[in-house]
C-alpha atoms as a PDB file:
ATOM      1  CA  UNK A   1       0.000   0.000   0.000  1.00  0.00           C
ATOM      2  CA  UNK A   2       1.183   3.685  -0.565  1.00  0.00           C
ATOM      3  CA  UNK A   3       2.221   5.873   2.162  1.00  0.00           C
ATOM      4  CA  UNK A   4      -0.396   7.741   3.357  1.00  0.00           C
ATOM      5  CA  UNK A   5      -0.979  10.679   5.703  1.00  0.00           C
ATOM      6  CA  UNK A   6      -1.836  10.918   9.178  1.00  0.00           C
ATOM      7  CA  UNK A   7      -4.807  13.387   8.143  1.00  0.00           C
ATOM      8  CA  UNK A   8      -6.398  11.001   5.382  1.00  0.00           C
ATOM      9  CA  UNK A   9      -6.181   7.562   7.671  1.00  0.00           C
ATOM     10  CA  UNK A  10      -8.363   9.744  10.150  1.00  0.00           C
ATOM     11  CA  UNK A  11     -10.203  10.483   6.986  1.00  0.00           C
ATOM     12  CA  UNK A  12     -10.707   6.629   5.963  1.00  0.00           C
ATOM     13  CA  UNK A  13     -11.336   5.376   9.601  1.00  0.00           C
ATOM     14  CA  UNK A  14     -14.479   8.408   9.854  1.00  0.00           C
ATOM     15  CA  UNK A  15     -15.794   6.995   6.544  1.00  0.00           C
ATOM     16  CA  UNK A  16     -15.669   3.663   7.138  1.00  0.00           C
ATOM     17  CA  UNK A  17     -16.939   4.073  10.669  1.00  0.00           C
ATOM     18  CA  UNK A  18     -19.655   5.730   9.327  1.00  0.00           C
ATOM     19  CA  UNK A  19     -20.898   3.732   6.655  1.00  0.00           C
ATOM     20  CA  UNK A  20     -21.761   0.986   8.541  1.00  0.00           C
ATOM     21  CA  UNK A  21     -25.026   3.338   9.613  1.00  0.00           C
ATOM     22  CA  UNK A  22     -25.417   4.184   6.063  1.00  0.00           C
ATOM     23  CA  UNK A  23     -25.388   0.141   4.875  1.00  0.00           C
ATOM     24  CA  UNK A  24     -27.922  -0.653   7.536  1.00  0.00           C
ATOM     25  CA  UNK A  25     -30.367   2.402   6.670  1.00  0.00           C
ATOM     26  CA  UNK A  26     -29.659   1.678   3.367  1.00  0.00           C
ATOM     27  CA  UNK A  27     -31.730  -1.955   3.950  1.00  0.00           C
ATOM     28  CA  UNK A  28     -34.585  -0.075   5.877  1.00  0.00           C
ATOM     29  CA  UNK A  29     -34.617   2.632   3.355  1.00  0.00           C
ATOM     30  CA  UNK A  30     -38.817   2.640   3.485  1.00  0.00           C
ATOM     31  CA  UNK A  31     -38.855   3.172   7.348  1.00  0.00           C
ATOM     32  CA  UNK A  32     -36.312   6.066   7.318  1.00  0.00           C
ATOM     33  CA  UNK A  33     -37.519   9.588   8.441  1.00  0.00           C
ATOM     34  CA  UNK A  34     -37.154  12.081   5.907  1.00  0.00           C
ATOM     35  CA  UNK A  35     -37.512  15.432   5.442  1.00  0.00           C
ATOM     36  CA  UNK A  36     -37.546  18.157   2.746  1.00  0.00           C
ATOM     37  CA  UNK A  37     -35.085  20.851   2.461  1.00  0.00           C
ATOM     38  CA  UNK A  38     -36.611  22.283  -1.101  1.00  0.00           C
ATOM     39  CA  UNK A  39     -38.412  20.942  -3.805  1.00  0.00           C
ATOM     40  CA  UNK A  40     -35.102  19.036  -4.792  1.00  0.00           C
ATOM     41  CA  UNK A  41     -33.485  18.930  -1.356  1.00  0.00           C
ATOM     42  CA  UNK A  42     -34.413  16.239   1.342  1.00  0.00           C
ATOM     43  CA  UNK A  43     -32.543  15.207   4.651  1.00  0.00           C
ATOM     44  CA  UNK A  44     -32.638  11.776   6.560  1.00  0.00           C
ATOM     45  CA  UNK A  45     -32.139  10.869   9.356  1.00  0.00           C
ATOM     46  CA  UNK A  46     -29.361   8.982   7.892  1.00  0.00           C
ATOM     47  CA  UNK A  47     -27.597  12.284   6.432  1.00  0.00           C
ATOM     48  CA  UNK A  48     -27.611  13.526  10.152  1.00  0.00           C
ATOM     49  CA  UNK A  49     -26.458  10.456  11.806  1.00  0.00           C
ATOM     50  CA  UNK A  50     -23.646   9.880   9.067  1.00  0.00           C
ATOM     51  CA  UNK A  51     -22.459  13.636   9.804  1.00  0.00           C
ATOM     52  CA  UNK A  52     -22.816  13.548  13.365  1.00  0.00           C
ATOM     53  CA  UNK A  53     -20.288   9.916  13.320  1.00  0.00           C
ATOM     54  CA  UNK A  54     -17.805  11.742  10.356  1.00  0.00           C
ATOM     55  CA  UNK A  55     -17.422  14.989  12.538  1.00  0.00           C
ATOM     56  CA  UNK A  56     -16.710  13.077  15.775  1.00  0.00           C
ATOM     57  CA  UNK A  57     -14.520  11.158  14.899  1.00  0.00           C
ATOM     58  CA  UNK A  58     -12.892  14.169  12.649  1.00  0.00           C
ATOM     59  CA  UNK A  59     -12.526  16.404  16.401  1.00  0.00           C
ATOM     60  CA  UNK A  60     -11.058  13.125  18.024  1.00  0.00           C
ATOM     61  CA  UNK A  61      -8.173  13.425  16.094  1.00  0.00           C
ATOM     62  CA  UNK A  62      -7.991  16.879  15.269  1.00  0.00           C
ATOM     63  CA  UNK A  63     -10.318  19.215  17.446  1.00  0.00           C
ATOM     64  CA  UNK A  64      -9.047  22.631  16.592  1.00  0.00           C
ATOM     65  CA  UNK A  65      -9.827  22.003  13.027  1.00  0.00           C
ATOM     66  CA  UNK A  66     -12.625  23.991  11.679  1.00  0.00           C
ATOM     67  CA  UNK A  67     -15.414  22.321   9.500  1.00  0.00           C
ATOM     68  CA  UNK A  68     -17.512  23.013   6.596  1.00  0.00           C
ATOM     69  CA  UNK A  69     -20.681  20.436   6.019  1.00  0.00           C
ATOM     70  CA  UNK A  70     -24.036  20.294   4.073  1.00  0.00           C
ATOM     71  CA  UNK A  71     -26.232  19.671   6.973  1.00  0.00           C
ATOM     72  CA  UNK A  72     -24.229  21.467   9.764  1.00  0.00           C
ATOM     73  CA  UNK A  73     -23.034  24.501   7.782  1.00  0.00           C
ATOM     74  CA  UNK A  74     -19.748  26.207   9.153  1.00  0.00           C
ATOM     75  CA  UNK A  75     -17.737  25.912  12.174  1.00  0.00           C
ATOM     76  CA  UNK A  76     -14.936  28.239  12.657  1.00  0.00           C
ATOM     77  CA  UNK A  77     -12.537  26.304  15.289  1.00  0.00           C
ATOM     78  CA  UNK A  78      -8.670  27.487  16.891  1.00  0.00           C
ATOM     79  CA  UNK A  79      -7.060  26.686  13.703  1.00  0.00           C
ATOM     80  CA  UNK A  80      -8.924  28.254  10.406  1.00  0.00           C
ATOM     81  CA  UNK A  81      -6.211  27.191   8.223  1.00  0.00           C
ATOM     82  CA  UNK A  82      -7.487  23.471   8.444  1.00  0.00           C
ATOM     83  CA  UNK A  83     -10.393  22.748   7.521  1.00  0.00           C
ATOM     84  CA  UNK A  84     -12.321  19.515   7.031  1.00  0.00           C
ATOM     85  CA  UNK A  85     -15.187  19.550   4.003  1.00  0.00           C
ATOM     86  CA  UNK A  86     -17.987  17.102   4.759  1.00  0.00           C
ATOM     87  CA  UNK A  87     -21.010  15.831   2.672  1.00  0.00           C
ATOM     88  CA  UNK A  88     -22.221  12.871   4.507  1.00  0.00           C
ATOM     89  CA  UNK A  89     -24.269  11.263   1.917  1.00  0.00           C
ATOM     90  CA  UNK A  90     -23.617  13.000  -1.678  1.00  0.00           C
ATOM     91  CA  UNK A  91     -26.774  11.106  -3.730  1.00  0.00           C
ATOM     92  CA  UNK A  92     -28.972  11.572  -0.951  1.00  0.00           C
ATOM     93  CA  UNK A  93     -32.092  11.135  -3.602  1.00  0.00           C
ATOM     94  CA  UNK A  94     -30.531   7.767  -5.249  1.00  0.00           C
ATOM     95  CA  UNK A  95     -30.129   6.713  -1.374  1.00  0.00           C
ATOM     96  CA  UNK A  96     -33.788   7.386  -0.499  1.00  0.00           C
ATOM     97  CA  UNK A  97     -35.040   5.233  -3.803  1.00  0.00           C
ATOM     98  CA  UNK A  98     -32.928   2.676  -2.978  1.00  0.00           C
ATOM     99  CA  UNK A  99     -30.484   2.886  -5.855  1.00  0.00           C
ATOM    100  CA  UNK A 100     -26.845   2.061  -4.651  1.00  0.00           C
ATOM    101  CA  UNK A 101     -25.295   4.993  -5.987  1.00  0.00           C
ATOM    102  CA  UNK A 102     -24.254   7.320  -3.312  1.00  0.00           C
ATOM    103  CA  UNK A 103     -20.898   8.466  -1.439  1.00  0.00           C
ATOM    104  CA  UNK A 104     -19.540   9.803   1.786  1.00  0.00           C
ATOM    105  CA  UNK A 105     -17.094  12.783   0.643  1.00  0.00           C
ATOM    106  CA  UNK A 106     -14.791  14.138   2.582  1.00  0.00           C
ATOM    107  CA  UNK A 107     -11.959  16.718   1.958  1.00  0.00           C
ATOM    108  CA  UNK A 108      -8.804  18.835   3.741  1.00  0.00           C
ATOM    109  CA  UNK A 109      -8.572  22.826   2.852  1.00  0.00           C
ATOM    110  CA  UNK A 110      -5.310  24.056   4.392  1.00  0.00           C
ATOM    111  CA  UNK A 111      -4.652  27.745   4.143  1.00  0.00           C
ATOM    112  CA  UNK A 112      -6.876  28.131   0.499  1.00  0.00           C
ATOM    113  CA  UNK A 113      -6.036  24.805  -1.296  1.00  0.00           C
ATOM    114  CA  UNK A 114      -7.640  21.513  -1.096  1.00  0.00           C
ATOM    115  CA  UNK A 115      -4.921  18.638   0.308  1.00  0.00           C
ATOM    116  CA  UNK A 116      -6.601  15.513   0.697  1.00  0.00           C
ATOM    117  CA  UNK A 117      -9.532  14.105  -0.393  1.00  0.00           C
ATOM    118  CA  UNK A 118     -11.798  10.764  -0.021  1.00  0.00           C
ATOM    119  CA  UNK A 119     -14.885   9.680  -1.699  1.00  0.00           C
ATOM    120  CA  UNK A 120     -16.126   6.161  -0.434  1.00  0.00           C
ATOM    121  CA  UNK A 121     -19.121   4.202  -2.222  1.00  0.00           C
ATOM    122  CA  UNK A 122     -20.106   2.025   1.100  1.00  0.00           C
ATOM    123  CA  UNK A 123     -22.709  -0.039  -1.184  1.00  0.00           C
ATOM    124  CA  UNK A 124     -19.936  -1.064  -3.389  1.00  0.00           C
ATOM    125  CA  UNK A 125     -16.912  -0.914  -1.159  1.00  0.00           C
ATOM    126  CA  UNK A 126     -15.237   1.522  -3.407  1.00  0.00           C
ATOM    127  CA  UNK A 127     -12.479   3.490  -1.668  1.00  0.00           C
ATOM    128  CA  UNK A 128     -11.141   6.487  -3.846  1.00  0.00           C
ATOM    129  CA  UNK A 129      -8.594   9.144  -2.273  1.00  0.00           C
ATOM    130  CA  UNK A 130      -6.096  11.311  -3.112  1.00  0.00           C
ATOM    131  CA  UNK A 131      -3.544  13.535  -1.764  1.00  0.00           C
ATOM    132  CA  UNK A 132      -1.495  16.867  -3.203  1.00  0.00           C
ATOM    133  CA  UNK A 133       1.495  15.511  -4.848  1.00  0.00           C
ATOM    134  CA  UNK A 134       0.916  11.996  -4.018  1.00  0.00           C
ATOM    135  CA  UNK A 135      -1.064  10.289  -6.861  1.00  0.00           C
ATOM    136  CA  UNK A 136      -5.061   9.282  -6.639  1.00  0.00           C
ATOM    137  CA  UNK A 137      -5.939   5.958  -5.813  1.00  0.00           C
ATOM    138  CA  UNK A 138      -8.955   3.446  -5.808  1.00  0.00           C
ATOM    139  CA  UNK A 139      -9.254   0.576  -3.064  1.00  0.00           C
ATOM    140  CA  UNK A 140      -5.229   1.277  -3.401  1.00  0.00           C
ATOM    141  CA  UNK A 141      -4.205   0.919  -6.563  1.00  0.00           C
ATOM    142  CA  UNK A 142      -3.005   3.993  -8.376  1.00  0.00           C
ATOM    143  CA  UNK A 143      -5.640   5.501 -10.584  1.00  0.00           C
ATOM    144  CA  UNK A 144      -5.222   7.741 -13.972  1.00  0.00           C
ATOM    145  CA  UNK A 145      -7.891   9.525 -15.645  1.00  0.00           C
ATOM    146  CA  UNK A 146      -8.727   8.160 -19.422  1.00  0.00           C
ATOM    147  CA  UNK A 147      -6.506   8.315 -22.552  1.00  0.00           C
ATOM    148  CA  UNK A 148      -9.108   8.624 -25.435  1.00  0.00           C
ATOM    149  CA  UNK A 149      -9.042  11.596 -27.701  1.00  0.00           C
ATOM    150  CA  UNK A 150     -12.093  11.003 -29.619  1.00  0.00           C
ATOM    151  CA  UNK A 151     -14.976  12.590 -28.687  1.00  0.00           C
ATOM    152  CA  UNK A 152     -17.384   9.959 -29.891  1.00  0.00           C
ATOM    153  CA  UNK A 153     -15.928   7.299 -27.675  1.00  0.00           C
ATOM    154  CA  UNK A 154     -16.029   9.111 -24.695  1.00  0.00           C
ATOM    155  CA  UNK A 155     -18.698   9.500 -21.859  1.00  0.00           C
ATOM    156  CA  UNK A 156     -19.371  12.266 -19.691  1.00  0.00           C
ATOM    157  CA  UNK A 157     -21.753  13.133 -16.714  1.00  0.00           C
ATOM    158  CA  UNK A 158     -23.395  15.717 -15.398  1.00  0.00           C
ATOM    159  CA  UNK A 159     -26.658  16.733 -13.733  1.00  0.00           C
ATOM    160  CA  UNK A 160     -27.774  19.575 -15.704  1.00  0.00           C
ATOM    161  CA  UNK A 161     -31.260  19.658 -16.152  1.00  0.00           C
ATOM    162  CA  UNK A 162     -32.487  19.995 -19.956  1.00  0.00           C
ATOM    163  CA  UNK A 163     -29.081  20.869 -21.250  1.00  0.00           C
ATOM    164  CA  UNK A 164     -28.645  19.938 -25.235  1.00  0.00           C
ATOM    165  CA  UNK A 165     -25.479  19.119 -26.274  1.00  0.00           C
ATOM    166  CA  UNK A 166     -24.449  16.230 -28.690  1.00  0.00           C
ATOM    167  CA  UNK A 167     -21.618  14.074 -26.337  1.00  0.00           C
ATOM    168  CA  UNK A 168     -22.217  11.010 -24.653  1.00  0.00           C
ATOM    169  CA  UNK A 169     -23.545  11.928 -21.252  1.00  0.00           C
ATOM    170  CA  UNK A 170     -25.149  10.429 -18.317  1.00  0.00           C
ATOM    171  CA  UNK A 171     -27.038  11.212 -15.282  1.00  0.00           C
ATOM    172  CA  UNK A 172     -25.827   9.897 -12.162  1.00  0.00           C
ATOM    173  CA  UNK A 173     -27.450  11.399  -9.312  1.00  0.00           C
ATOM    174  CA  UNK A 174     -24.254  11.807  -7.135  1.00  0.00           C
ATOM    175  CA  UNK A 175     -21.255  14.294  -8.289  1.00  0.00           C
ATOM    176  CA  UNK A 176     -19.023  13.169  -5.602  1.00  0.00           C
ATOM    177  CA  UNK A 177     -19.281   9.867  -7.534  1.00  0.00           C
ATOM    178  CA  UNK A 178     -18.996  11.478 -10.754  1.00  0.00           C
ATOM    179  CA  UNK A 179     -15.744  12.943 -10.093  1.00  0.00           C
ATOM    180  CA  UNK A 180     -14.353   9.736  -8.787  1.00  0.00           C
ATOM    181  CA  UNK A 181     -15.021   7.944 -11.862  1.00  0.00           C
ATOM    182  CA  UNK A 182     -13.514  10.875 -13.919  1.00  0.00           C
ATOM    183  CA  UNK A 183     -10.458  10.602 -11.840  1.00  0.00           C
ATOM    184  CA  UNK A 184     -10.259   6.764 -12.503  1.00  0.00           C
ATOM    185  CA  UNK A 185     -11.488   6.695 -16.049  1.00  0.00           C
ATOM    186  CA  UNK A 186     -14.726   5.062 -15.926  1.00  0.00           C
ATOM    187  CA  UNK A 187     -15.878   8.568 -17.273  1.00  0.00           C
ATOM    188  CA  UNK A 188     -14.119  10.853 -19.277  1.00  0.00           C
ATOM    189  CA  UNK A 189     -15.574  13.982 -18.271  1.00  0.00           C
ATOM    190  CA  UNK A 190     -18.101  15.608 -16.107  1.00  0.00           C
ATOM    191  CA  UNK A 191     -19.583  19.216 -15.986  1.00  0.00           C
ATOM    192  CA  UNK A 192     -22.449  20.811 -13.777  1.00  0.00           C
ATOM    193  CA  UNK A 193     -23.497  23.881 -12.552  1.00  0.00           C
ATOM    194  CA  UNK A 194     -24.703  25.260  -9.171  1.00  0.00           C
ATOM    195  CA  UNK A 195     -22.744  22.995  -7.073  1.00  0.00           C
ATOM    196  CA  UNK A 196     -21.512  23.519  -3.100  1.00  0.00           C
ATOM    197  CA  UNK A 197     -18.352  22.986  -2.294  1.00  0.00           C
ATOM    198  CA  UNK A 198     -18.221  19.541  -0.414  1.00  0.00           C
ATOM    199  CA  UNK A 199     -20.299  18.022  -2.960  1.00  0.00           C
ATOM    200  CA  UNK A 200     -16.677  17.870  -5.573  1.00  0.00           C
ATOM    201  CA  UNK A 201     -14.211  19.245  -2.916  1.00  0.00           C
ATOM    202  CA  UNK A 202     -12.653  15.886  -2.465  1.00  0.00           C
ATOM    203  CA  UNK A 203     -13.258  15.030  -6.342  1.00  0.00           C
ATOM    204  CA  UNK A 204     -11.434  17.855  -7.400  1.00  0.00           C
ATOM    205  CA  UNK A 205      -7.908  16.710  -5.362  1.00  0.00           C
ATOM    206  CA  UNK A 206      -8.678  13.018  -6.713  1.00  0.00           C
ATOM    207  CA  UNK A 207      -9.330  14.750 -10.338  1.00  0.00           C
ATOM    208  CA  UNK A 208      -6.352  16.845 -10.583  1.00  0.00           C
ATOM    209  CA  UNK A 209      -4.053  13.829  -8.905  1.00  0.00           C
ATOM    210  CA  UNK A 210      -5.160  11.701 -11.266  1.00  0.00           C
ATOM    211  CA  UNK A 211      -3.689  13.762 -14.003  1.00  0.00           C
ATOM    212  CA  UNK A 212      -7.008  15.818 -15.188  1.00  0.00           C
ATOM    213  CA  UNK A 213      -7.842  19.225 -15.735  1.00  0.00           C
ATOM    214  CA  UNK A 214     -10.651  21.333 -13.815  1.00  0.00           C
ATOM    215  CA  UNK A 215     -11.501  24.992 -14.945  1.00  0.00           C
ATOM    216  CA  UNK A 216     -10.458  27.487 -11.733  1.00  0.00           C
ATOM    217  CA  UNK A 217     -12.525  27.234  -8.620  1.00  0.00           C
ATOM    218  CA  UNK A 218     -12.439  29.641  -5.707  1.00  0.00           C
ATOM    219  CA  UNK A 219     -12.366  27.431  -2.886  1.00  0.00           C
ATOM    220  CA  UNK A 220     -13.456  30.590  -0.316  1.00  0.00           C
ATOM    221  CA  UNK A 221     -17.107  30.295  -2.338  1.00  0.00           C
ATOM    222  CA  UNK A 222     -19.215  27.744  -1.325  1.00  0.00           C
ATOM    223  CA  UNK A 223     -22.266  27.542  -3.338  1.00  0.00           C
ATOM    224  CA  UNK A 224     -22.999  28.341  -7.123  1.00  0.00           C
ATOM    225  CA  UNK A 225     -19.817  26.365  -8.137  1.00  0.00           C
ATOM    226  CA  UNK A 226     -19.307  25.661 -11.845  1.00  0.00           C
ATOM    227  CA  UNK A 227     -17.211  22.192 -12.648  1.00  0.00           C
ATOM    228  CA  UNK A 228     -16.040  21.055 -15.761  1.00  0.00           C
ATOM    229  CA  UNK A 229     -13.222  18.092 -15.109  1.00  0.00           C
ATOM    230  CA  UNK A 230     -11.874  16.140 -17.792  1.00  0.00           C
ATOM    231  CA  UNK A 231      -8.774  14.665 -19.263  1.00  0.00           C
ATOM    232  CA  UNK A 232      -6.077  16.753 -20.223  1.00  0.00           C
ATOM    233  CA  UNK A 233      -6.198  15.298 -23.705  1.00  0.00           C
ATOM    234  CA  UNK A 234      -9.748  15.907 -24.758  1.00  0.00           C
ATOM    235  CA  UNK A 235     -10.425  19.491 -22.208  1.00  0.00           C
ATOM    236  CA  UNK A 236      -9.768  21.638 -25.360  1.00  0.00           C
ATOM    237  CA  UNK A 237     -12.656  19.585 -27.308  1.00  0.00           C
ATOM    238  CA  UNK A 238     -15.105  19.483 -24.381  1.00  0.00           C
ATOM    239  CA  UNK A 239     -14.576  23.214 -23.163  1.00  0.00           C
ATOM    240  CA  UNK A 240     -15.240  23.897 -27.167  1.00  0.00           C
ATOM    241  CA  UNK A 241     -18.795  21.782 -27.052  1.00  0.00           C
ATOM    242  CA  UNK A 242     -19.467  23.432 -23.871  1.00  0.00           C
ATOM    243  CA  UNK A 243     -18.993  26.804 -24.743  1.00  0.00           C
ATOM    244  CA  UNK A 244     -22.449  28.287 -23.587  1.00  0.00           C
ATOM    245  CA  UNK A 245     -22.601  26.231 -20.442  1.00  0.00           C
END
């Protein structure tokens, strides 16, 4: 296995810690409490609990680390420089349907850039994580986003709601998801706009690690963000199709 940091093992033990709630809600998934955020937005029960285990076990190891996370919001700690991005269940409407297509995400910010990131499909048992400088790996084998420089060939994702374009795309319900698969080649590109930060702040370490590109992001914003990730070899030809995104 590769050397890994002291922050992301505290990273993978929160995650995996907390998925076990998420698996067993997961097989109960008509007796779960929900409620609704907006018209698109709900939160379970599950969401909190998840959050509540990730966060603990976050402050255990670290607790003047601040924290940003969907159901929580912001909490400004001792040290502001760190700070942990959380979205405890990124596919929240997949989860509630029953479809096993959903990730905990978690991320580092130190000082303004992202360090670390994690994105684990508990379902599946799919482990992806990256760190700055360090490579991106899935279930620890190195990972490398795809080689193909024909448009035709490729696939993309996004969630964008009555967008025409003529590329091979896909609908995934769960962006933290999307990026993994960008970073390990299953897709070869993924755009969307209106996104918060800890739904693709741990996909955008793994993307970048993994050798792809991602247009700028100010990682002080956290809502309204616009993503398009791809590989290197085939950015120029997506950016071009997406031009009025």
């Amino acid at each position: 296995m590769n050397s890994i940091s002291p922050n992301l093992n505290i990273m993978i033990k929160a995650s995996e810690k907390a998925s076990k709630i998420l698996i067993r809600d997961f097989g109960e998934i008509e007796n779960l409490q929900v409620s609704k955020k907006g018209p698109t937005d709900f939160v379970t029960n599950s969401d909190l609990k998840t959050e509540k285990i990730i966060i603990e076990e976050l402050k255990k190891a670290k607790p003047n680390y601040s924290i940003l996370s969907e159901e929580n919001g912001t909490e400004n700690n001792r040290d502001k420089d760190n700070t942990w991005i959380i979205d405890p269940i990124d596919g929240t409407v997949n989860f509630l349907h029953g479809i096993p297509h959903f990730a905990i995400s978690i991320a580092l910010r130190s000082k303004n850039e992202l360090i670390s990131g994690l994105i684990y499909d508990p379902i599946k048992n799919e482990m992806f994580y990256a760190e700055k400088n360090n490579g991106a790996f899935f279930n620890n084998q190195r990972i490398r986003v795809s080689k193909k420089n024909n448009l035709d060939e490729c696939l993309f994702s996004t969630g964008e709601k009555n967008f025409e374009t003529d590329i091979p795309f896909r609908k995934s319900g769960c962006a933290a998801l999307d990026m993994a698969y960008v970073a390990s080649g299953r897709y070869d590109g993924y755009f969307q706009n209106n996104l918060n930060l800890w739904d693709i702040a741990a996909g955008i370490v793994l993307v970048k690690e993994a050798g792809g590109v991602i247009n700028e992001i100010d990682l002080s914003i956290n809502k309204n963000i616009k993503i398009i990730a791809s590989s290197a070899n085939i950015n120029a030809k997506l950016l071009k199709k997406l031009n009025n995104f």
